[in-house]
C-alpha atoms as a PDB file:
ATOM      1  CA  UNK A   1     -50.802   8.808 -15.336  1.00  0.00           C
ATOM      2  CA  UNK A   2     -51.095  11.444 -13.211  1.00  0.00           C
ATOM      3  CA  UNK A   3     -47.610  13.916 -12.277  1.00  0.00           C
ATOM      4  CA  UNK A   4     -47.749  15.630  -9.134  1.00  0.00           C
ATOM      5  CA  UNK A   5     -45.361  19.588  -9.751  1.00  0.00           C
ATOM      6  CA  UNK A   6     -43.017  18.477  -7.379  1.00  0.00           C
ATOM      7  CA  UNK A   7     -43.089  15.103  -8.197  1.00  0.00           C
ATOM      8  CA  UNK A   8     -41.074  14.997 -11.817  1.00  0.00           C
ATOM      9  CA  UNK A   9     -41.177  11.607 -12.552  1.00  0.00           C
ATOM     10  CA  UNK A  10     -43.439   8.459 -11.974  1.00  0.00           C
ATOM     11  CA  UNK A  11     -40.587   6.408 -10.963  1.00  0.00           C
ATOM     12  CA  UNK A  12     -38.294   9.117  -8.974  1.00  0.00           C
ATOM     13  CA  UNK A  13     -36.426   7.250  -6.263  1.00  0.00           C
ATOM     14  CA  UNK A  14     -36.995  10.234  -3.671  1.00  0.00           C
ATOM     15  CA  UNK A  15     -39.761  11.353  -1.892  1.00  0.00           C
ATOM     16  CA  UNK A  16     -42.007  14.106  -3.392  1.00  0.00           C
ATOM     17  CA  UNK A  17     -40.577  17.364  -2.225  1.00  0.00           C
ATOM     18  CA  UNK A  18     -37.142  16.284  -1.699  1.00  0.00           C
ATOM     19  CA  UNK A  19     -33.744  17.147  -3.524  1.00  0.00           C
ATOM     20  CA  UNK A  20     -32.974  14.574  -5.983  1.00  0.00           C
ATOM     21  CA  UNK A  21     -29.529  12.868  -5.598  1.00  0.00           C
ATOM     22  CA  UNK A  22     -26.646  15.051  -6.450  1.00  0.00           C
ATOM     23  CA  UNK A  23     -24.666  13.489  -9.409  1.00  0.00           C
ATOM     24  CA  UNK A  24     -21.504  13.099 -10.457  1.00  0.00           C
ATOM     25  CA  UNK A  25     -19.190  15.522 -11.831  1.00  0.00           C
ATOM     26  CA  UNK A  26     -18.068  14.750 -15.122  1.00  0.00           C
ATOM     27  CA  UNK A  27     -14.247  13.421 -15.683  1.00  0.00           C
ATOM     28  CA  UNK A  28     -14.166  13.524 -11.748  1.00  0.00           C
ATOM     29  CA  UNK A  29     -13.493  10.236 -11.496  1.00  0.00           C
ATOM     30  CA  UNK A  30     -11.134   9.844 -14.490  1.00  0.00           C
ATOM     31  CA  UNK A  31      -8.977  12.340 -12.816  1.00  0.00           C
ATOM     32  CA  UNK A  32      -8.613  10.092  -9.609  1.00  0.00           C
ATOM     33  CA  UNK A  33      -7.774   6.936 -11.969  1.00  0.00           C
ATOM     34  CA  UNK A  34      -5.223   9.102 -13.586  1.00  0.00           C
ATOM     35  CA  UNK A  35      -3.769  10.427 -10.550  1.00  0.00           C
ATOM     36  CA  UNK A  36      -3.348   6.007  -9.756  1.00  0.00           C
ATOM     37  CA  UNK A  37      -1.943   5.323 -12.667  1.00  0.00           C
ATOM     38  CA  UNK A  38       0.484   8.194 -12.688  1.00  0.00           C
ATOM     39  CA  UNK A  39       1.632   7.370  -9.059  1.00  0.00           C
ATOM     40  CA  UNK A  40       2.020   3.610 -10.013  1.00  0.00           C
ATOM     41  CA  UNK A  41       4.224   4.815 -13.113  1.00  0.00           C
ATOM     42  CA  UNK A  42       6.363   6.594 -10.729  1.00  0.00           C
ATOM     43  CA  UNK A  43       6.813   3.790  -8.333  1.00  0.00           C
ATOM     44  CA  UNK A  44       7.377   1.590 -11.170  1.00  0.00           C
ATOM     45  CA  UNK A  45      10.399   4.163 -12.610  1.00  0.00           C
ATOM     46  CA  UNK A  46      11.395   4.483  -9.035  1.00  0.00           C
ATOM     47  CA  UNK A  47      11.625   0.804  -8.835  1.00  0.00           C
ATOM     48  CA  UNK A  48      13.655   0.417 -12.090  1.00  0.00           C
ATOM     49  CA  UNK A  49      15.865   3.051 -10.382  1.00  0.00           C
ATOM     50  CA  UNK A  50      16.966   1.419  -7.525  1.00  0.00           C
ATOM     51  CA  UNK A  51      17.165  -1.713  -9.959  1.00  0.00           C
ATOM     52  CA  UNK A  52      19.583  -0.342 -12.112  1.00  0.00           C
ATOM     53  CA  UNK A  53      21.688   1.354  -9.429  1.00  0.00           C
ATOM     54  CA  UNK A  54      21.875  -1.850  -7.508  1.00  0.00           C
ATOM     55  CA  UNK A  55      23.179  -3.337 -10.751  1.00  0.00           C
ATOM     56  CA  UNK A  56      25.758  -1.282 -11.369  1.00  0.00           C
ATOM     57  CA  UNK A  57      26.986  -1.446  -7.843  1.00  0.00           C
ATOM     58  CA  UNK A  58      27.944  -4.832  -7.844  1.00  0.00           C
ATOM     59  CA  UNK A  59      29.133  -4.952 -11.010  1.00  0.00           C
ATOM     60  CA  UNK A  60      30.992  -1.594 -10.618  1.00  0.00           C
ATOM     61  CA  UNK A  61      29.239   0.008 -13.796  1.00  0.00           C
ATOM     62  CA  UNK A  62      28.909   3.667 -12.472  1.00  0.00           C
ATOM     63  CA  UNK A  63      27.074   4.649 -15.955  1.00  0.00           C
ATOM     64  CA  UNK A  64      24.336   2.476 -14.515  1.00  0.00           C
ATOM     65  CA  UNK A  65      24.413   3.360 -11.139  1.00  0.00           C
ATOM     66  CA  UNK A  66      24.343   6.658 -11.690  1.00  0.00           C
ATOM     67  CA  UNK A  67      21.124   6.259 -14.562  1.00  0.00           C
ATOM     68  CA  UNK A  68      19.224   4.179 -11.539  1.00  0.00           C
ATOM     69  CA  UNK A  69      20.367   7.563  -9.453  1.00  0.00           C
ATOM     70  CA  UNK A  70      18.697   9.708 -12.238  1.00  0.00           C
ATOM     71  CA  UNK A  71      15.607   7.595 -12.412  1.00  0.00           C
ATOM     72  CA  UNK A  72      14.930   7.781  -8.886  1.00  0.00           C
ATOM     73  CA  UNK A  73      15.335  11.232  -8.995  1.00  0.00           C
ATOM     74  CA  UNK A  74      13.067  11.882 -11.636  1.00  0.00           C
ATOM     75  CA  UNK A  75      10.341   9.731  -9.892  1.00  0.00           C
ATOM     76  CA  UNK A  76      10.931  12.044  -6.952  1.00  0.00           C
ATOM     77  CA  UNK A  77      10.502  14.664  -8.764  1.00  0.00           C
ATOM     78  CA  UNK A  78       7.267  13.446 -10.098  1.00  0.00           C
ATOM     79  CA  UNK A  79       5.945  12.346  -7.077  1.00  0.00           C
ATOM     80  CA  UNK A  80       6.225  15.693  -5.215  1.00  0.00           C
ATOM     81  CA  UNK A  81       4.303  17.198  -8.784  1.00  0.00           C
ATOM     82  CA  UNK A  82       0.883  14.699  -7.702  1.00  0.00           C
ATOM     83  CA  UNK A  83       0.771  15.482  -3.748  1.00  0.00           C
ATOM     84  CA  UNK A  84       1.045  19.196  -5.268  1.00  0.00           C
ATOM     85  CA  UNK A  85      -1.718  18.390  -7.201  1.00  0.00           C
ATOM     86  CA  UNK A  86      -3.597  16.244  -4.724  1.00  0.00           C
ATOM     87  CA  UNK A  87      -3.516  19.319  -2.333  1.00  0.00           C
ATOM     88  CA  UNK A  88      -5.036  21.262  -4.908  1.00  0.00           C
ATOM     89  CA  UNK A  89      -7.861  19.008  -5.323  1.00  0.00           C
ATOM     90  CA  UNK A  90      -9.049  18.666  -1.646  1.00  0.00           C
END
């Protein structure tokens, strides 16, 4: 089997001459499936938030309404921590 120099392999899925492919980086894509599942935690706490300080509305329990406050605010918090992230990444 002949090789041709710019040809590097026998089964190469670009022509001879041209720039192979570029490939992926490396934990690239792990970070963007982190960045999900981080954002879907903090809709899920956010969620549980407004859960727990509609609870304690109607049943006049301001310890809970004011933990559902907290949660929400700590979702918040961790939202505005990914877009600073995202905008560091693009």
């Amino acid at each position: 089997m002949d090789l041709q120099p710019d040809h590097p392999h026998p089964r190469a899925r670009w022509a001879p001459g041209a720039t192979p492919p570029a490939r992926p980086v490396p934990g690239k894509k792990r970070e963007n499936i982190m960045g999900v599942v981080d954002k879907a935690k903090n809709a899920a706490q956010d969620a549980k938030g407004k859960a727990k300080e509609a609870a304690g509305k109607s049943t006049d329990n301001d310890r809970l309404e004011t933990e559902g406050k907290a949660d929400q605010s700590k979702a918040d918090v961790k939202n505005a921590g990914e877009k600073v992230k995202d905008a560091f990444k693009h």
